[in-house]
C-alpha atoms as a PDB file:
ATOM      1  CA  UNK A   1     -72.554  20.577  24.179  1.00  0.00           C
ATOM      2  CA  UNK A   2     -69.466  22.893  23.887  1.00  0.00           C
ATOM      3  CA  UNK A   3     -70.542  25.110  26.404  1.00  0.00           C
ATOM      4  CA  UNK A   4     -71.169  21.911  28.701  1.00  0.00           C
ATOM      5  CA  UNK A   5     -67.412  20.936  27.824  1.00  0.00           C
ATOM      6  CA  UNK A   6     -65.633  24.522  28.354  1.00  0.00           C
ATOM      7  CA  UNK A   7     -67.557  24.860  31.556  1.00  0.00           C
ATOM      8  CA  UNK A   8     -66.311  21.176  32.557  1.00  0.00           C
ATOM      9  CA  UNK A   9     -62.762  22.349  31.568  1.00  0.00           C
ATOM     10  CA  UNK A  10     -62.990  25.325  33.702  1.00  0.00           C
ATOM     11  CA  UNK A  11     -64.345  23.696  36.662  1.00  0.00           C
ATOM     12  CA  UNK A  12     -61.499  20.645  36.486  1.00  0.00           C
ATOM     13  CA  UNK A  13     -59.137  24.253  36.389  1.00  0.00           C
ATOM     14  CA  UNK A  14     -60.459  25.859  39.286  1.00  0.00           C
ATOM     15  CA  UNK A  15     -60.110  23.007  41.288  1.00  0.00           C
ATOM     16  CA  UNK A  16     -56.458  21.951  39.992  1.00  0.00           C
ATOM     17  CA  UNK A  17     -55.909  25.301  41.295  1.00  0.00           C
ATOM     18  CA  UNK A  18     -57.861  25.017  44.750  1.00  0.00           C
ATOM     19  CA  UNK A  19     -55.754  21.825  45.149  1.00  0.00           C
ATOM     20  CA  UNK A  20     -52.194  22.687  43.730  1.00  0.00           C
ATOM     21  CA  UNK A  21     -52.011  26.366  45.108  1.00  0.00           C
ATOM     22  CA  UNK A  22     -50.897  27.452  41.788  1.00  0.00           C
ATOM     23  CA  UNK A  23     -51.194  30.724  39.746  1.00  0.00           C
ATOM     24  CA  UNK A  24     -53.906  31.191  37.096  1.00  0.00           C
ATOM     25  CA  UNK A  25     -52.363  30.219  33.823  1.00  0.00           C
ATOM     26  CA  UNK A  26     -53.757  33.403  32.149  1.00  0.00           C
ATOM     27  CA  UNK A  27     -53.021  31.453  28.606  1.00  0.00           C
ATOM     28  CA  UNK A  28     -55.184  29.034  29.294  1.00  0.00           C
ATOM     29  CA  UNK A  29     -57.841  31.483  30.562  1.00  0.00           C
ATOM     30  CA  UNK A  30     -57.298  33.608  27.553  1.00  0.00           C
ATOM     31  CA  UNK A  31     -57.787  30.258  25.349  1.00  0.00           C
ATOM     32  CA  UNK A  32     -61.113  28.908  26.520  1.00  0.00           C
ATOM     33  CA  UNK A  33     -62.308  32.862  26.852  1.00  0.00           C
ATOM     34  CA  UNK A  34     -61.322  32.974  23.009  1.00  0.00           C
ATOM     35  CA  UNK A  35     -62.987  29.281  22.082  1.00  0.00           C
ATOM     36  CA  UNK A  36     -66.468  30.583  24.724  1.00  0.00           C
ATOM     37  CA  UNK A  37     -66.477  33.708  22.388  1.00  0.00           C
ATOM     38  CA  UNK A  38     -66.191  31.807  19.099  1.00  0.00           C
ATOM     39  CA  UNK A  39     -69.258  29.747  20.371  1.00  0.00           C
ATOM     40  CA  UNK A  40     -71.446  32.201  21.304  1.00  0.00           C
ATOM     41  CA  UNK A  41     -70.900  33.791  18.462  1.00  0.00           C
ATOM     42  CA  UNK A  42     -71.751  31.224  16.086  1.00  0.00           C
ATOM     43  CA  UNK A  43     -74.653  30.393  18.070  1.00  0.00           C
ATOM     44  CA  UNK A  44     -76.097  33.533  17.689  1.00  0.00           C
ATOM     45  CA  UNK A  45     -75.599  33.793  14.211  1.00  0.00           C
ATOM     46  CA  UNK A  46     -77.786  30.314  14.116  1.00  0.00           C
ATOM     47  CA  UNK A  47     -80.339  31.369  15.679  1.00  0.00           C
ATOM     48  CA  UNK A  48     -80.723  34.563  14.258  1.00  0.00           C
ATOM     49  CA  UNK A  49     -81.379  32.953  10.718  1.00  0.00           C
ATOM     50  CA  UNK A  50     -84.063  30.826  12.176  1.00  0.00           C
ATOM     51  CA  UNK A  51     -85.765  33.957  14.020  1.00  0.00           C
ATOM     52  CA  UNK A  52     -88.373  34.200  11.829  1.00  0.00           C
ATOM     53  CA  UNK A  53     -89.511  30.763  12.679  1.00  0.00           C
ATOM     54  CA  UNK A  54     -91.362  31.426  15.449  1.00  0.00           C
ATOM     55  CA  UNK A  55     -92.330  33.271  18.484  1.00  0.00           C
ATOM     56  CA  UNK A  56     -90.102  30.473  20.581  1.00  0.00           C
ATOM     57  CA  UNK A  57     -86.639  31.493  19.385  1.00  0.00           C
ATOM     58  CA  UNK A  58     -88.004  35.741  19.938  1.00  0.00           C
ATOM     59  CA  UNK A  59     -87.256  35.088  23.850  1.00  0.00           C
ATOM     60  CA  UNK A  60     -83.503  33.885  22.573  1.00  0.00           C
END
């Protein structure tokens, strides 16, 4: 769901700046690059305690 979100967010960006003309606002790039990190991270970690669960989460 938070990667659905953050992409969402990035899309609306891109096309504020398609529309507006503006420059990238690298602090809100750096930002959501920070929160996507934090979020795959953690994800990661979650599913690499439940790796032993079954040959389903091996392909992840």
């Amino acid at each position: 769901m938070a990667a659905g979100s953050l992409g969402l967010i990035t899309l609306a960006e891109v096309g504020r700046s398609y529309f507006v003309s503006s420059k990238p606002c690298s602090t809100l790039m750096i930002s959501i690059s920070s929160l996507a990190l934090i979020v795959n991270a953690t994800s990661l970690m979650l599913i690499a305690q439940k790796k032993h669960y079954g040959d389903h989460l091996k392909a992840s």
